[in-house]
PDB file of N, CA and C in Angstrom:
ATOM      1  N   UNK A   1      -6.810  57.287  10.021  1.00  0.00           N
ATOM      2  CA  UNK A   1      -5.531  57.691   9.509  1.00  0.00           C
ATOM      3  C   UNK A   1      -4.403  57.345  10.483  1.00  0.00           C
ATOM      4  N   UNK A   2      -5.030  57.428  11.397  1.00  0.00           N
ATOM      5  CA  UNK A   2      -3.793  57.313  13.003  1.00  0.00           C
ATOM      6  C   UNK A   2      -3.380  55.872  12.847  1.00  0.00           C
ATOM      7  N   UNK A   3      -4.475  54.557  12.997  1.00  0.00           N
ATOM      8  CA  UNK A   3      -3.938  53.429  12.784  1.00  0.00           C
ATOM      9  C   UNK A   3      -3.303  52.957  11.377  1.00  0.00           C
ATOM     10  N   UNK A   4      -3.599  53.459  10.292  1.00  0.00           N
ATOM     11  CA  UNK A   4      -2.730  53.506   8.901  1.00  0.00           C
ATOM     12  C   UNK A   4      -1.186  53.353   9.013  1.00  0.00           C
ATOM     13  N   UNK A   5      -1.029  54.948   9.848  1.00  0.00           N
ATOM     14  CA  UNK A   5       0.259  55.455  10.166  1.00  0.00           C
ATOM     15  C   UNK A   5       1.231  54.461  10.887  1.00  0.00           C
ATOM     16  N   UNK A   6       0.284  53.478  12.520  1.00  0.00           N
ATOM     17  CA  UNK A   6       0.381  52.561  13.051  1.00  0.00           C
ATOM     18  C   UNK A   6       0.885  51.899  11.895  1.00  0.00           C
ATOM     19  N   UNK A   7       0.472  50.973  11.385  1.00  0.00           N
ATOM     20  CA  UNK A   7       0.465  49.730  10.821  1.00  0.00           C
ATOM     21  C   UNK A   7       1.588  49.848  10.116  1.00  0.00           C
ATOM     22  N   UNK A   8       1.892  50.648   9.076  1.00  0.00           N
ATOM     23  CA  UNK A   8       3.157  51.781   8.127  1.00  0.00           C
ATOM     24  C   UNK A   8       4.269  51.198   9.354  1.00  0.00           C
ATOM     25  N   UNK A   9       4.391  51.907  10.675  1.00  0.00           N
ATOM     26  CA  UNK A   9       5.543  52.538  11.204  1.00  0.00           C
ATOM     27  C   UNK A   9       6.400  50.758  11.694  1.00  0.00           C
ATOM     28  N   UNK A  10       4.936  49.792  11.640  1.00  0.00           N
ATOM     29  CA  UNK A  10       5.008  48.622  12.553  1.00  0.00           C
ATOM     30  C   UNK A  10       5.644  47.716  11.553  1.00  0.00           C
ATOM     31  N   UNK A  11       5.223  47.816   9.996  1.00  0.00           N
ATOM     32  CA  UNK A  11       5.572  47.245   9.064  1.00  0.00           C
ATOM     33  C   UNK A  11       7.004  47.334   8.522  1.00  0.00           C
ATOM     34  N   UNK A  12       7.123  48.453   9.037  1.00  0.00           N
ATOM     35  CA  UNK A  12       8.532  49.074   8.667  1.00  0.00           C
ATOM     36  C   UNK A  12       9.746  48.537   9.971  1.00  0.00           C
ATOM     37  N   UNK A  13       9.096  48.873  11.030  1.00  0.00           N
ATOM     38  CA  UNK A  13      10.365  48.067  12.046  1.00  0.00           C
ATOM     39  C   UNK A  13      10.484  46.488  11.746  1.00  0.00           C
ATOM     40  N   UNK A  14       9.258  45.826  11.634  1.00  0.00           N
ATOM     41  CA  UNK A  14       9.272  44.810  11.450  1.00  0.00           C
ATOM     42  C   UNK A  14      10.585  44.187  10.210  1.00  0.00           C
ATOM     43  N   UNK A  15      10.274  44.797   9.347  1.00  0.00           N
ATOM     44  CA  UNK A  15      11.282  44.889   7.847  1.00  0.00           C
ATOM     45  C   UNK A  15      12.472  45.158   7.998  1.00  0.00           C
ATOM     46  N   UNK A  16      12.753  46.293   9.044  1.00  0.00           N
ATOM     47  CA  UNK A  16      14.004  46.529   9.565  1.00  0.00           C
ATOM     48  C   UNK A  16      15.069  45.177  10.118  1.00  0.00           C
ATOM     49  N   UNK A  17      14.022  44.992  11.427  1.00  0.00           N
ATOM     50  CA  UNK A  17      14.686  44.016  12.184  1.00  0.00           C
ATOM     51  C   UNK A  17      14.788  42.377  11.509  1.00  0.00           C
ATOM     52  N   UNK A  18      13.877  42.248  10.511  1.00  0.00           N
ATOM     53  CA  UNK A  18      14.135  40.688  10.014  1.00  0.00           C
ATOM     54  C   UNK A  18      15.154  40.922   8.631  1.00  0.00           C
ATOM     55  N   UNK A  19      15.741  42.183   8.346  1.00  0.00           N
ATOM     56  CA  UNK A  19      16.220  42.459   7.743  1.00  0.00           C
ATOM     57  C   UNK A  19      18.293  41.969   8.186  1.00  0.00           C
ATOM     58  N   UNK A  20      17.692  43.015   9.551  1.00  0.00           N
ATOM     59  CA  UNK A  20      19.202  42.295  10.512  1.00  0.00           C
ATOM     60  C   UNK A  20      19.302  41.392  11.281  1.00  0.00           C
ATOM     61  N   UNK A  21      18.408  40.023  10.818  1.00  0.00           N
ATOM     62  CA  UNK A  21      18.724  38.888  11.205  1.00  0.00           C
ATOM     63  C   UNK A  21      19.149  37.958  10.080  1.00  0.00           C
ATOM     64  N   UNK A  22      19.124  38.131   8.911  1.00  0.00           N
ATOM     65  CA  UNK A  22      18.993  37.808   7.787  1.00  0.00           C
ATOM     66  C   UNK A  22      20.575  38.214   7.343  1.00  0.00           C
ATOM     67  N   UNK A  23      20.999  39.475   7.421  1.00  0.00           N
ATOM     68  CA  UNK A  23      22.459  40.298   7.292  1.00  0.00           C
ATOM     69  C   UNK A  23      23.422  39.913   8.566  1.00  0.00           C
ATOM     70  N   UNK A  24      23.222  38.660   8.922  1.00  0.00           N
ATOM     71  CA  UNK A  24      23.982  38.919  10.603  1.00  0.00           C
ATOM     72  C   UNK A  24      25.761  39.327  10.230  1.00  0.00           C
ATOM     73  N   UNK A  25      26.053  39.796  11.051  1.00  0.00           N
ATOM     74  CA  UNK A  25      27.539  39.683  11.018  1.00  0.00           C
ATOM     75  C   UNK A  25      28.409  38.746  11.131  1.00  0.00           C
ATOM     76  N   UNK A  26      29.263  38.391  10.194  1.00  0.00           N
ATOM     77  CA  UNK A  26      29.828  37.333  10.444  1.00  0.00           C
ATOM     78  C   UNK A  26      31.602  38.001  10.493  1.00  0.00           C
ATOM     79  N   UNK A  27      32.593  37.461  10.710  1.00  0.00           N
ATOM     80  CA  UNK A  27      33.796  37.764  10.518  1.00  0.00           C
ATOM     81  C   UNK A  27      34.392  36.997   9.454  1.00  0.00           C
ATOM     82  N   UNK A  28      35.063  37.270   8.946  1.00  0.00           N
ATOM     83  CA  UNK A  28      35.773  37.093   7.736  1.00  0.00           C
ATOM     84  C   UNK A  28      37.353  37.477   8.042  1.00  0.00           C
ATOM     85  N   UNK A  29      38.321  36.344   7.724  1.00  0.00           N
ATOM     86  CA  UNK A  29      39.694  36.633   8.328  1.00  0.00           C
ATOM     87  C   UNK A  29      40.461  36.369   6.775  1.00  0.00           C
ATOM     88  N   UNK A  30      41.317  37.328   6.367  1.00  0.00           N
ATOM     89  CA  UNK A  30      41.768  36.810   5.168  1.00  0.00           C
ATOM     90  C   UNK A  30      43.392  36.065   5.297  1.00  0.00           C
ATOM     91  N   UNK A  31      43.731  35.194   4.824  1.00  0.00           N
ATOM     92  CA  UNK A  31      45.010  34.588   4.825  1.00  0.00           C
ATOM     93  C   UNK A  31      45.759  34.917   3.741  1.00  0.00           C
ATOM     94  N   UNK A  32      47.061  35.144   3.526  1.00  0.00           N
ATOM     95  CA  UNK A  32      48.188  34.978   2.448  1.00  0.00           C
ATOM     96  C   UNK A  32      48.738  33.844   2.389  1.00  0.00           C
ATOM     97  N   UNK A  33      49.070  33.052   0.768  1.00  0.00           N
ATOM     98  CA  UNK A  33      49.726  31.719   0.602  1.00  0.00           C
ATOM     99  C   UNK A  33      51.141  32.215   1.097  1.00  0.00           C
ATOM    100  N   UNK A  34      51.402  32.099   2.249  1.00  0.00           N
ATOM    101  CA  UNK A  34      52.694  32.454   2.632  1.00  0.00           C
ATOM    102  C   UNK A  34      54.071  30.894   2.806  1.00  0.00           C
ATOM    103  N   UNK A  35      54.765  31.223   2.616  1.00  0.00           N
ATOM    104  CA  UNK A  35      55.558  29.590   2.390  1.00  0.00           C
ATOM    105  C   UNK A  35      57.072  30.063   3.301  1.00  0.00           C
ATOM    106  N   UNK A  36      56.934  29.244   4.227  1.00  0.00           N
ATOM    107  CA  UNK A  36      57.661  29.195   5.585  1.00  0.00           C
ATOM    108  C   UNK A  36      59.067  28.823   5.024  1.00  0.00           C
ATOM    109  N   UNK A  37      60.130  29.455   5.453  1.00  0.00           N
ATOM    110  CA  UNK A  37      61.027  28.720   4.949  1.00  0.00           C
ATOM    111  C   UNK A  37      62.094  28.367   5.659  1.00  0.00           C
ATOM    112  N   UNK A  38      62.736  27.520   5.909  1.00  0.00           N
ATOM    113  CA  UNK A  38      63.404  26.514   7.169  1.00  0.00           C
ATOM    114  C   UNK A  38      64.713  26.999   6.468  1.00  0.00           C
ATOM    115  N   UNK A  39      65.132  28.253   7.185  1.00  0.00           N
ATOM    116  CA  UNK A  39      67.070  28.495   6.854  1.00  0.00           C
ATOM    117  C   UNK A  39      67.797  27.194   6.811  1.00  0.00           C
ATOM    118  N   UNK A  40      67.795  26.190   7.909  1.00  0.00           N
ATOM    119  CA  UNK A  40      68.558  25.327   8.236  1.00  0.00           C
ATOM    120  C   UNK A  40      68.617  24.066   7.362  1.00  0.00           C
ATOM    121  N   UNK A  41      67.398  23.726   6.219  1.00  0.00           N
ATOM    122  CA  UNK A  41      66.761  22.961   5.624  1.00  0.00           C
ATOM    123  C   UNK A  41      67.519  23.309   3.854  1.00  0.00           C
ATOM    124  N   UNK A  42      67.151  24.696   3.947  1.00  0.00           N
ATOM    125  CA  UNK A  42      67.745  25.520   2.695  1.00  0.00           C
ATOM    126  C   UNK A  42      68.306  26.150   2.494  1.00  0.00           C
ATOM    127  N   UNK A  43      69.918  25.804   2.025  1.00  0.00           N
ATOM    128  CA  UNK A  43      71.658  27.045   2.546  1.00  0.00           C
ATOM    129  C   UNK A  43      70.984  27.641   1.361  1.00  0.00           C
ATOM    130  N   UNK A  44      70.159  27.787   0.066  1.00  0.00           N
ATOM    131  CA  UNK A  44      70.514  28.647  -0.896  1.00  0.00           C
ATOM    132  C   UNK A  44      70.202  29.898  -0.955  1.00  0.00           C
ATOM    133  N   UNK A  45      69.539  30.415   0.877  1.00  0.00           N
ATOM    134  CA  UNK A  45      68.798  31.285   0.568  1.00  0.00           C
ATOM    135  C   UNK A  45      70.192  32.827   0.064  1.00  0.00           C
ATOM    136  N   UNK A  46      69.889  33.639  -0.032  1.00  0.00           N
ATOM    137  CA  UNK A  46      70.259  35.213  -0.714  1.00  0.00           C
ATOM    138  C   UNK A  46      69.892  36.242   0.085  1.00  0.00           C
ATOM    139  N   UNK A  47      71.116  36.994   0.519  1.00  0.00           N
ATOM    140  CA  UNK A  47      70.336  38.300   0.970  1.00  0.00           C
ATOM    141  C   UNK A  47      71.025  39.478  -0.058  1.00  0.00           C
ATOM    142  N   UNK A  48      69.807  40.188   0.077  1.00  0.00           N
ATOM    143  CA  UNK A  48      69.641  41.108  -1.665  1.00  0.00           C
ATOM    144  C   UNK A  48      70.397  42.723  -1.025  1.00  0.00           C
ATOM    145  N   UNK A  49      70.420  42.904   0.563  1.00  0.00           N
ATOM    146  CA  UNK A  49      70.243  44.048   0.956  1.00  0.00           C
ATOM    147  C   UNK A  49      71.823  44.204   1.130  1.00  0.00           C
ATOM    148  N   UNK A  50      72.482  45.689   0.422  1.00  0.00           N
ATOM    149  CA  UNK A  50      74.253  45.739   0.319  1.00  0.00           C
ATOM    150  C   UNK A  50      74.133  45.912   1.893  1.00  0.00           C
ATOM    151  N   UNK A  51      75.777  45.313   2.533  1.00  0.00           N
ATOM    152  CA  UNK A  51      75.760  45.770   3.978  1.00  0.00           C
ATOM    153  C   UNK A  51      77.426  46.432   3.901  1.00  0.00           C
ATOM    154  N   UNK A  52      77.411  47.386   4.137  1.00  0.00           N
ATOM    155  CA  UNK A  52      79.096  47.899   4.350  1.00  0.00           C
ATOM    156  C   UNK A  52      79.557  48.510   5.192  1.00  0.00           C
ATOM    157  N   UNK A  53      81.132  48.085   5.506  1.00  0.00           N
ATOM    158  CA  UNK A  53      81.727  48.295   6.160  1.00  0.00           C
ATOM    159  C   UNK A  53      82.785  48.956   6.038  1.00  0.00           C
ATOM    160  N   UNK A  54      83.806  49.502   6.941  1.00  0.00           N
ATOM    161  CA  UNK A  54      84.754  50.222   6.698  1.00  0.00           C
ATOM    162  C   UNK A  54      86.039  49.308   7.187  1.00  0.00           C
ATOM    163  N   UNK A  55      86.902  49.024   6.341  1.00  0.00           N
ATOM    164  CA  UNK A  55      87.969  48.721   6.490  1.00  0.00           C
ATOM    165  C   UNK A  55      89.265  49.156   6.753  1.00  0.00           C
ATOM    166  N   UNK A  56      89.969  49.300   7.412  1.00  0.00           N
ATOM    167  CA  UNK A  56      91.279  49.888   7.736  1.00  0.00           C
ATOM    168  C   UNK A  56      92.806  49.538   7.748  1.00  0.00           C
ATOM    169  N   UNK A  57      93.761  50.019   7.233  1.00  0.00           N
ATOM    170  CA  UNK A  57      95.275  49.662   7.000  1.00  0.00           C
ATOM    171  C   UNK A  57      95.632  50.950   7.190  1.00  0.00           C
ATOM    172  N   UNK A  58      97.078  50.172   7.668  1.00  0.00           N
ATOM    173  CA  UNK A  58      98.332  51.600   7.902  1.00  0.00           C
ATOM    174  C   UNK A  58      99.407  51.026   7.144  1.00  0.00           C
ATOM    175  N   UNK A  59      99.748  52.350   6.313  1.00  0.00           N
ATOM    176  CA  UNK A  59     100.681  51.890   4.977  1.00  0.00           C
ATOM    177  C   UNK A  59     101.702  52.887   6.331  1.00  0.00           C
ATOM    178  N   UNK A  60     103.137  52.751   6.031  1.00  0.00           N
ATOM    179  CA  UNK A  60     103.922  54.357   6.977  1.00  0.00           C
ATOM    180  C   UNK A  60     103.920  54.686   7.508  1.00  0.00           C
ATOM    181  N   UNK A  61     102.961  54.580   8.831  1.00  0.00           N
ATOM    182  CA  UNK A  61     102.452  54.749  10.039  1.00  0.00           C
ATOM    183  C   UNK A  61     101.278  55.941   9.736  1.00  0.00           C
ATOM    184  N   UNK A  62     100.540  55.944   8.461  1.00  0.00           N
ATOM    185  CA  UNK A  62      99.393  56.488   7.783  1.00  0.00           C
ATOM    186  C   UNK A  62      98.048  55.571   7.938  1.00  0.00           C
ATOM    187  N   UNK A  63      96.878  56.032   8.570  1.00  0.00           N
ATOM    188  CA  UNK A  63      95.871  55.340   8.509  1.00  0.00           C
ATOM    189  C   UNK A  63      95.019  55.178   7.800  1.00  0.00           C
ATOM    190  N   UNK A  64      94.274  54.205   7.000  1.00  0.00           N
ATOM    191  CA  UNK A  64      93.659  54.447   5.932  1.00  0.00           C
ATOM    192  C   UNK A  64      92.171  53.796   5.649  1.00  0.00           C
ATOM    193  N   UNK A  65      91.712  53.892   5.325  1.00  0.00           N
ATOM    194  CA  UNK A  65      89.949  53.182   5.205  1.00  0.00           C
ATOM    195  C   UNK A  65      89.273  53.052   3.991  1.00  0.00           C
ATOM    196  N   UNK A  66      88.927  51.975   3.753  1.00  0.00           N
ATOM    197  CA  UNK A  66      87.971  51.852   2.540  1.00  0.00           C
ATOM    198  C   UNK A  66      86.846  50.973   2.935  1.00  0.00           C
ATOM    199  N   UNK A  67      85.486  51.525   1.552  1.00  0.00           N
ATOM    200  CA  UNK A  67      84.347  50.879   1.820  1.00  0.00           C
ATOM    201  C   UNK A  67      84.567  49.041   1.455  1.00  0.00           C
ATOM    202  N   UNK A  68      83.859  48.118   2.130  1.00  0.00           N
ATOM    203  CA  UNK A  68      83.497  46.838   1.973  1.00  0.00           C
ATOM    204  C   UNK A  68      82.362  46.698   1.770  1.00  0.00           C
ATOM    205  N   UNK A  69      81.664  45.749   0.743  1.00  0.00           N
ATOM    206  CA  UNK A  69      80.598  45.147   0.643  1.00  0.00           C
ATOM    207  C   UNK A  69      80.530  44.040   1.423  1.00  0.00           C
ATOM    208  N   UNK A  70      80.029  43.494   2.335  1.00  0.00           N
ATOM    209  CA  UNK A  70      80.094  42.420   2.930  1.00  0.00           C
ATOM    210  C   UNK A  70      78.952  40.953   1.884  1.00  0.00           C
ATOM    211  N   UNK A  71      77.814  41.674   1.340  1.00  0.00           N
ATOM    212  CA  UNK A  71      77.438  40.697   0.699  1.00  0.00           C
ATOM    213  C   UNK A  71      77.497  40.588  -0.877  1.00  0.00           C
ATOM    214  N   UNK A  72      78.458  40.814  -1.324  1.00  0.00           N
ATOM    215  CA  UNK A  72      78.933  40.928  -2.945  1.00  0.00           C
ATOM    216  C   UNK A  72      80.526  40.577  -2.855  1.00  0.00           C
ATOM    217  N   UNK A  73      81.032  40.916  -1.601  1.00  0.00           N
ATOM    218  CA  UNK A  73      82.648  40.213  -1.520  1.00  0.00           C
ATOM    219  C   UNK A  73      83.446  41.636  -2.140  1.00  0.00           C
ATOM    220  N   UNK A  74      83.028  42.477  -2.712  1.00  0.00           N
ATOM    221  CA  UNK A  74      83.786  43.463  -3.487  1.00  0.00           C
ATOM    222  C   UNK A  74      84.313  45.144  -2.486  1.00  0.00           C
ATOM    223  N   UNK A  75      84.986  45.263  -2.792  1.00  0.00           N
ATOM    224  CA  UNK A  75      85.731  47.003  -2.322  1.00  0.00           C
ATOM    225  C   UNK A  75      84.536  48.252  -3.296  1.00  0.00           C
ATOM    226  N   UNK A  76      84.190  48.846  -2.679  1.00  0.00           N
ATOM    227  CA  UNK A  76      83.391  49.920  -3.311  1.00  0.00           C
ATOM    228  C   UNK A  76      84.797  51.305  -2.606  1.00  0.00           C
ATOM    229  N   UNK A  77      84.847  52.100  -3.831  1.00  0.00           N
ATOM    230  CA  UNK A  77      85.856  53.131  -3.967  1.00  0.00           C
ATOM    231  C   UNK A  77      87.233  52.884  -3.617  1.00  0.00           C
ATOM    232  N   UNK A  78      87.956  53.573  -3.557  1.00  0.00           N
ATOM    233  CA  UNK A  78      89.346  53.966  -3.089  1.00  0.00           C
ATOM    234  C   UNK A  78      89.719  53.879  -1.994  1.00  0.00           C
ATOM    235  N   UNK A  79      91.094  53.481  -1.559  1.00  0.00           N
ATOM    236  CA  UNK A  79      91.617  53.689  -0.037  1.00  0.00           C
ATOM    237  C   UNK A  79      91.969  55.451   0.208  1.00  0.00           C
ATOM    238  N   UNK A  80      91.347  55.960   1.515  1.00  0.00           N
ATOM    239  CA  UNK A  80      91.292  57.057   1.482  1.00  0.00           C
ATOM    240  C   UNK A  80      91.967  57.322   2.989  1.00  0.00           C
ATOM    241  N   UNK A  81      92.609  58.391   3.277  1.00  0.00           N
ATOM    242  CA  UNK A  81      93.344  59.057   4.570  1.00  0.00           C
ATOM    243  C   UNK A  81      93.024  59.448   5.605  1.00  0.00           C
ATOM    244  N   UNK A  82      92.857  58.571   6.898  1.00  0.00           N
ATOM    245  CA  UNK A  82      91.671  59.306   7.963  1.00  0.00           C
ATOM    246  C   UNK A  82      92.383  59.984   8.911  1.00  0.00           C
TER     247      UNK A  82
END
């Protein structure tokens, strides 16, 4: 029964280990079709993100401020009294 058990325990490492030569590890690196794009090559690029600023005039010796969009060209609200 003792060598049975033997043979079982021997059969089994054996199975193990040709098991993880068979499974080796390999690495696997994944890439994105990513597409480079040369600013200097292509003026059409767009930026999507609003950027604003505050603008300032004195009407009367009154100081005054309004919002700017810098990438839409447009005034967002009213001239207001600072």
């Amino acid at each position: 029964m003792k060598r049975l058990n033997k043979i079982i325990v021997c059969l089994g490492g054996v199975l193990v280990f040709s098991m993880g030569l068979n499974f080796s590890v390999q690495t696997i690196y994944a890439q994105e079709n990513v597409a480079i794009v040369d600013e200097g090559q292509n003026g059409d690029i767009e930026e999507y993100k609003n950027v604003y600023v505050w603008k300032y005039k004195v009407v009367n010796g009154n100081l005054y401020k309004r919002k700017y969009n810098i990438v839409t060209g447009e005034w967002v609200g009213k001239w207001m009294p600072v």
